[in-house]
C-alpha atoms as a PDB file:
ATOM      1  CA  UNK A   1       0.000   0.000   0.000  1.00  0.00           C
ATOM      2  CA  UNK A   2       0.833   3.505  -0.872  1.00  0.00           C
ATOM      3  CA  UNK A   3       0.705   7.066   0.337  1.00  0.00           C
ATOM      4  CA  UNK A   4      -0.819  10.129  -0.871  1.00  0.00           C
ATOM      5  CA  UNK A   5       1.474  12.686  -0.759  1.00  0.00           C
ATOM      6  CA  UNK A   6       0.191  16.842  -0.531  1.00  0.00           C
ATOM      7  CA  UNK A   7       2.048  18.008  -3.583  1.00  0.00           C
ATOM      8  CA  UNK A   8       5.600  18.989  -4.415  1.00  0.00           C
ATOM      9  CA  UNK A   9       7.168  20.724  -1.101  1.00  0.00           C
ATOM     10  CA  UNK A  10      10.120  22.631  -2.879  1.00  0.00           C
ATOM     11  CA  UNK A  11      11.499  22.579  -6.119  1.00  0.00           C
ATOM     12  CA  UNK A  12      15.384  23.618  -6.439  1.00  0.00           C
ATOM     13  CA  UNK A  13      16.987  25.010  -9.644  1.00  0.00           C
ATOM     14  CA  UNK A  14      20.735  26.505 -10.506  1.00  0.00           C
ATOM     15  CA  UNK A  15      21.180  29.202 -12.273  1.00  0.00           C
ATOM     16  CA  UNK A  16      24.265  30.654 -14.501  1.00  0.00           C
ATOM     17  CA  UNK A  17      23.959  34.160 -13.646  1.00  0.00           C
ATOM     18  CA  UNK A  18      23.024  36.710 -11.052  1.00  0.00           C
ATOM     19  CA  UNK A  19      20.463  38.093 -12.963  1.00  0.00           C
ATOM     20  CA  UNK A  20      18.417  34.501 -13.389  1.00  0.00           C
ATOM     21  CA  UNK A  21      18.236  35.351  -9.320  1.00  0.00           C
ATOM     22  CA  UNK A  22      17.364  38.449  -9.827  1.00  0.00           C
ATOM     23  CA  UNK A  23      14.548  37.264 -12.050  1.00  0.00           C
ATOM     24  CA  UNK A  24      13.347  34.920  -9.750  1.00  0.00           C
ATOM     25  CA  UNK A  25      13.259  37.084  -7.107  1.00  0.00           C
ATOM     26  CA  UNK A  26      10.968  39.392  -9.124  1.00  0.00           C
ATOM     27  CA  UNK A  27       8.630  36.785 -10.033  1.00  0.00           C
ATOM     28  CA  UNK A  28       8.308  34.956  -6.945  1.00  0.00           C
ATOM     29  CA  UNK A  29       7.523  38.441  -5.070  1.00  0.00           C
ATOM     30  CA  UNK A  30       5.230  39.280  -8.176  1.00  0.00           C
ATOM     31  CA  UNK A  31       3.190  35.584  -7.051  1.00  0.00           C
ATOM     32  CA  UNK A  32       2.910  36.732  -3.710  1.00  0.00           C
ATOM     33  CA  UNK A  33       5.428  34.359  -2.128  1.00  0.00           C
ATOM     34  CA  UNK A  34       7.173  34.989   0.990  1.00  0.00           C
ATOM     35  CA  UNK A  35      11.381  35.343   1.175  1.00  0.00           C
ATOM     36  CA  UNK A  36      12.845  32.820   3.432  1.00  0.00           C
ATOM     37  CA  UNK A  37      16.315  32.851   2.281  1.00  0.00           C
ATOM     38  CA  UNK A  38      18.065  36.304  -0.174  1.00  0.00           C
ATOM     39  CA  UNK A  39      21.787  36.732  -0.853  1.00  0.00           C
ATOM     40  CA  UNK A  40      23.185  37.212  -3.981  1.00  0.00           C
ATOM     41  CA  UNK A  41      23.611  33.363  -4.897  1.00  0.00           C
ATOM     42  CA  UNK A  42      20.530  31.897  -3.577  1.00  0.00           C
ATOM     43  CA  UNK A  43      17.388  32.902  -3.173  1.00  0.00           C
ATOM     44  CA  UNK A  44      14.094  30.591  -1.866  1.00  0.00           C
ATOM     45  CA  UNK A  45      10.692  31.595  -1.931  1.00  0.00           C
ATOM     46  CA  UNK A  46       7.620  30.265  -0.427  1.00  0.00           C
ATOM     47  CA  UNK A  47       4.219  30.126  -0.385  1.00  0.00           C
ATOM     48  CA  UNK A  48       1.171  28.856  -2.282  1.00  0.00           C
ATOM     49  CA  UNK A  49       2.195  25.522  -1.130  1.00  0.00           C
ATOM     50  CA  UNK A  50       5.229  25.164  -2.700  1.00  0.00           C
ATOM     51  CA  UNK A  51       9.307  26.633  -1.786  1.00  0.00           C
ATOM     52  CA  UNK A  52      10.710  27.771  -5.005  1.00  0.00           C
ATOM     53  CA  UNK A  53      14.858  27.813  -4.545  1.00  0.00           C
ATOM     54  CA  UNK A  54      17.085  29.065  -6.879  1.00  0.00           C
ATOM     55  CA  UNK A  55      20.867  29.159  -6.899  1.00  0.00           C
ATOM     56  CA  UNK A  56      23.704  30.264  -8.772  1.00  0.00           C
ATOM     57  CA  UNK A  57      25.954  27.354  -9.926  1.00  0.00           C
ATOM     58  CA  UNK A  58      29.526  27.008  -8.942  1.00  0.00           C
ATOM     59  CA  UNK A  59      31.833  29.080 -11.183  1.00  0.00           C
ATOM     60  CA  UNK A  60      33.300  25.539 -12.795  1.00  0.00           C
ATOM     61  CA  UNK A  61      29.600  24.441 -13.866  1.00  0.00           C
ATOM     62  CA  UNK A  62      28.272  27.838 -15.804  1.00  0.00           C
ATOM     63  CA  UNK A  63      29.797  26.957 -19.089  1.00  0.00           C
ATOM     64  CA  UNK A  64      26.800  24.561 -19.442  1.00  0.00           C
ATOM     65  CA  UNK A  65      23.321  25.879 -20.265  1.00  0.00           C
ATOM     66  CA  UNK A  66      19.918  24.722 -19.881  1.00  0.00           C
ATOM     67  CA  UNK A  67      18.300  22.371 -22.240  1.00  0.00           C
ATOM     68  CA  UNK A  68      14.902  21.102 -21.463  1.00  0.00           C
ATOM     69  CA  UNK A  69      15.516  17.843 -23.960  1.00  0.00           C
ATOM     70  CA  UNK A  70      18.316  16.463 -21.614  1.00  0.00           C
ATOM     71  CA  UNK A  71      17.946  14.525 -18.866  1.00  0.00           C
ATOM     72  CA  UNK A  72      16.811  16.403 -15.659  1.00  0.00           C
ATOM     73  CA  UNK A  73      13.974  18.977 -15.697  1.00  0.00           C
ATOM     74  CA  UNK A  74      11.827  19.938 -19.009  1.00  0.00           C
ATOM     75  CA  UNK A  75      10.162  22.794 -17.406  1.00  0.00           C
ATOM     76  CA  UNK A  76       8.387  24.318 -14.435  1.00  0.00           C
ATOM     77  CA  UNK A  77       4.213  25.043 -14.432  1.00  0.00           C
ATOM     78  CA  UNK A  78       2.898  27.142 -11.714  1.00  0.00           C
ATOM     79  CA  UNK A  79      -0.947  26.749 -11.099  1.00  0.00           C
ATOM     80  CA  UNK A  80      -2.704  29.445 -10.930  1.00  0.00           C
ATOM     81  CA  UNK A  81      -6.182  30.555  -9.318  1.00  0.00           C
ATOM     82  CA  UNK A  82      -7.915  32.286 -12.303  1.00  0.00           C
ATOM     83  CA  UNK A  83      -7.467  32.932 -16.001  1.00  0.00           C
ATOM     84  CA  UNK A  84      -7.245  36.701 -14.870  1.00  0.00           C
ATOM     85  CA  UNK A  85      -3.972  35.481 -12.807  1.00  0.00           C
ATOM     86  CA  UNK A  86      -2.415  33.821 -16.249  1.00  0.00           C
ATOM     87  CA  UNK A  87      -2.966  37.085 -18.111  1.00  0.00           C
ATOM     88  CA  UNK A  88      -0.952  39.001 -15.315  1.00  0.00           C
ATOM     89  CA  UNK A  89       1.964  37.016 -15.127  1.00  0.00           C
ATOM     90  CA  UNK A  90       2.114  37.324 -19.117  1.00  0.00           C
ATOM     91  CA  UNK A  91       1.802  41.060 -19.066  1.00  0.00           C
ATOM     92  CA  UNK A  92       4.460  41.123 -15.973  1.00  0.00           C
ATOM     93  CA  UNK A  93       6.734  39.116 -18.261  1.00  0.00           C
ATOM     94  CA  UNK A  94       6.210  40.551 -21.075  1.00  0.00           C
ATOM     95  CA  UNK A  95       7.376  44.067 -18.700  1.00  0.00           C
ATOM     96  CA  UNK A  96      10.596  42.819 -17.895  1.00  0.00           C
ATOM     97  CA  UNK A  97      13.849  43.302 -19.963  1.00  0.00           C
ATOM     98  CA  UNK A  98      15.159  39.962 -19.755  1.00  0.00           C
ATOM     99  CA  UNK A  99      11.705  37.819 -19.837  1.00  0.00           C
ATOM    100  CA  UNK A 100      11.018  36.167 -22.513  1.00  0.00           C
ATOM    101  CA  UNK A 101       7.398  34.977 -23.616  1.00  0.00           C
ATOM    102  CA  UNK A 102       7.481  31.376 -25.281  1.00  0.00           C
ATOM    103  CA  UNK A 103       3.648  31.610 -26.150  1.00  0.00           C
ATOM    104  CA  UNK A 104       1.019  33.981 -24.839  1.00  0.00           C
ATOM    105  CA  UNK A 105      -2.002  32.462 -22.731  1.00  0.00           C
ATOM    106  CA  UNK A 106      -3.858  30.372 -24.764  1.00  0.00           C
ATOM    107  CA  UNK A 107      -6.762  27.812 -24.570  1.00  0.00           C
ATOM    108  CA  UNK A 108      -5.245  24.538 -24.207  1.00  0.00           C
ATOM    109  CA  UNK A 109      -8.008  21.897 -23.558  1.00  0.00           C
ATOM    110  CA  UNK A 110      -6.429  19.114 -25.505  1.00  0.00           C
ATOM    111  CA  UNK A 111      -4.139  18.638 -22.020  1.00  0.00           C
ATOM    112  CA  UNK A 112      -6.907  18.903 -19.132  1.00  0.00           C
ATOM    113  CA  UNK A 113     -10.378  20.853 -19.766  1.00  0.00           C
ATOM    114  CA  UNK A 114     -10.358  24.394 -19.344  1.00  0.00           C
ATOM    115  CA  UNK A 115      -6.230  24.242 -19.679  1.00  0.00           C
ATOM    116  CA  UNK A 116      -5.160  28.158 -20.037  1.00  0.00           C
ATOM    117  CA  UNK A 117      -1.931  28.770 -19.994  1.00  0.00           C
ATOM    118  CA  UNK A 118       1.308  30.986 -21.136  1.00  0.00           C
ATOM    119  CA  UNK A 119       4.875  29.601 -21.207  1.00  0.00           C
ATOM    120  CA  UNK A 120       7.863  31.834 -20.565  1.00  0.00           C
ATOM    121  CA  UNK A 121      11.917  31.435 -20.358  1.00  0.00           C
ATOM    122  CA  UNK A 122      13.727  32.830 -16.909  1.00  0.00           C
ATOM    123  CA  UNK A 123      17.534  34.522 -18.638  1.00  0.00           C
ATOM    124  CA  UNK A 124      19.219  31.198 -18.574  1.00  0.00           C
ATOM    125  CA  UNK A 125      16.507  29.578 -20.747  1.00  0.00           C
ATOM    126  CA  UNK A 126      14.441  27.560 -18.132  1.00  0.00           C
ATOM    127  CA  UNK A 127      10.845  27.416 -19.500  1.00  0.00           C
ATOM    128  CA  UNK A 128       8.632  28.105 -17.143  1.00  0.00           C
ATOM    129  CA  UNK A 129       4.085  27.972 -17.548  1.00  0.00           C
ATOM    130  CA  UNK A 130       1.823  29.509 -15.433  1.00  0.00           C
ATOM    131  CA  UNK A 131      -2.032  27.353 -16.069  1.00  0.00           C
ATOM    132  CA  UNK A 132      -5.066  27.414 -14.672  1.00  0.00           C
ATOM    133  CA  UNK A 133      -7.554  24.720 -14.728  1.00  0.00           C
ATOM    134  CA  UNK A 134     -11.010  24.838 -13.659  1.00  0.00           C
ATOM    135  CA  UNK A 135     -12.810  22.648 -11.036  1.00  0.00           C
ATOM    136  CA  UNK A 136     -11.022  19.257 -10.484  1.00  0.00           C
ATOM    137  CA  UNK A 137      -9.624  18.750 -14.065  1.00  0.00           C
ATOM    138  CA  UNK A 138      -8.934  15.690 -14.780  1.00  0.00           C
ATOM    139  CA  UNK A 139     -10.904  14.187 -11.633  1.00  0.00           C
ATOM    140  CA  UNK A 140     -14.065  16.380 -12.444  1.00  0.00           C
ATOM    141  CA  UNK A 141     -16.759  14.127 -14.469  1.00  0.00           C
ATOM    142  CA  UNK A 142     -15.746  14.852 -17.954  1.00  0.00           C
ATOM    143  CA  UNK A 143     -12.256  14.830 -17.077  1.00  0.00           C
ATOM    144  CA  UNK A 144      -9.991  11.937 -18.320  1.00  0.00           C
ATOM    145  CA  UNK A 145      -9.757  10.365 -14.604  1.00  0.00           C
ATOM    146  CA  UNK A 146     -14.043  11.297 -13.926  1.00  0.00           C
ATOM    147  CA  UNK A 147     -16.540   9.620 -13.929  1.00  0.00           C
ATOM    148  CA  UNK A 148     -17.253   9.914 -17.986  1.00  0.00           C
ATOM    149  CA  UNK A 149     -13.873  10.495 -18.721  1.00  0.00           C
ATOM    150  CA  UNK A 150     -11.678   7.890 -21.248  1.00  0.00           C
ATOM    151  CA  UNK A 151      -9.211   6.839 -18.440  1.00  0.00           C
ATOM    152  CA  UNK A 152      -5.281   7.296 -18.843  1.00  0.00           C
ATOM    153  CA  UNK A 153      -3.460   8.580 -21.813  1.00  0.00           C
ATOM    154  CA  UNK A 154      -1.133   6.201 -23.997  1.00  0.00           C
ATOM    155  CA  UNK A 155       0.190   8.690 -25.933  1.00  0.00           C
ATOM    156  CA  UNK A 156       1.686  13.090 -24.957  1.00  0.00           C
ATOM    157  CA  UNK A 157       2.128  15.139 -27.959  1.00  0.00           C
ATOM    158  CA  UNK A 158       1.356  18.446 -29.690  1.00  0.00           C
ATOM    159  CA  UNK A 159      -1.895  17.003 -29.448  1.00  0.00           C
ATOM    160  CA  UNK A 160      -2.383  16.853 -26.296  1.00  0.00           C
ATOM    161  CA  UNK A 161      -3.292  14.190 -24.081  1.00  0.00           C
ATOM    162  CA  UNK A 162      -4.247  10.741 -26.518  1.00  0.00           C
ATOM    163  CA  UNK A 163      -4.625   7.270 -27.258  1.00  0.00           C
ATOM    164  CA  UNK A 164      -2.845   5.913 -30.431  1.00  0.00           C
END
């Protein structure tokens, strides 16, 4: 038997530069989390039930950069309360000099009804989405795990959620 866990606690990321911190810093303030840890190599937010730290790699490790089709981490999604909330962080992005907007919010109901989301790069290239999905998702009745939904996926593409 099992547990059920109570979502992801922290996630940790390294950073090249001082100005991926810097970014970081900006948008965990801007997504009302609380500091618990700021100097100029590390910083850790939390709140919204999740600890976001981020820290600047040793010197001998920042010749490599960030690719999201190695092994390790593809990309980050935040879930947000509202499509309003979305629609903020991409105008807050799209305010910053160094933030850079992958795709704008856009419908995407071929991953979970109701999916809205926009996808953005912190300086050092980690992609990072911001969604929101309505009601329980994938557990709500016409939702893939629901009561009239088509069970698990066999197949993650462009197209979404599938079975091929």
């Amino acid at each position: 038997m099992g547990i059920e866990i109570n979502g992801i606690a922290h996630i940790q990321l390294t950073v090249n530069s001082s100005t991926s911190i810097q970014f970081w810093r900006a948008l965990c303030d801007f997504m009302s989390m609380s500091t618990l840890l700021d100097h100029d190599d590390v910083h850790y937010s939390i709140g919204g039930h999740t600890g976001v730290l981020v820290r600047l790699a040793p010197e001998e490790k920042r010749s490599t950069s960030f690719d999201q089709d190695t092994i390790g981490l593809h990309h980050v999604c935040f879930r947000a309360r509202s499509r309003e909330d979305v629609e903020a962080v991409h105008e807050y992005i799209g305010s910053l000099a160094d933030g850079r907007i992958v795709h704008p919010p856009e419908e995407g109901g071929r991953f979970a009804p109701g999916y809205y989301s926009v996808l953005f790069e912190d300086p050092d290239g980690i992609r990072i989405e911001v969604n929101f999905v309505p009601g329980k998702g994938h557990f709500g009745d016409n939702g893939r795990l629901g009561k009239d939904g088509s069970g698990p996926a066999n197949s993650y593409g462009d197209d979404g959620l599938t079975n091929k």
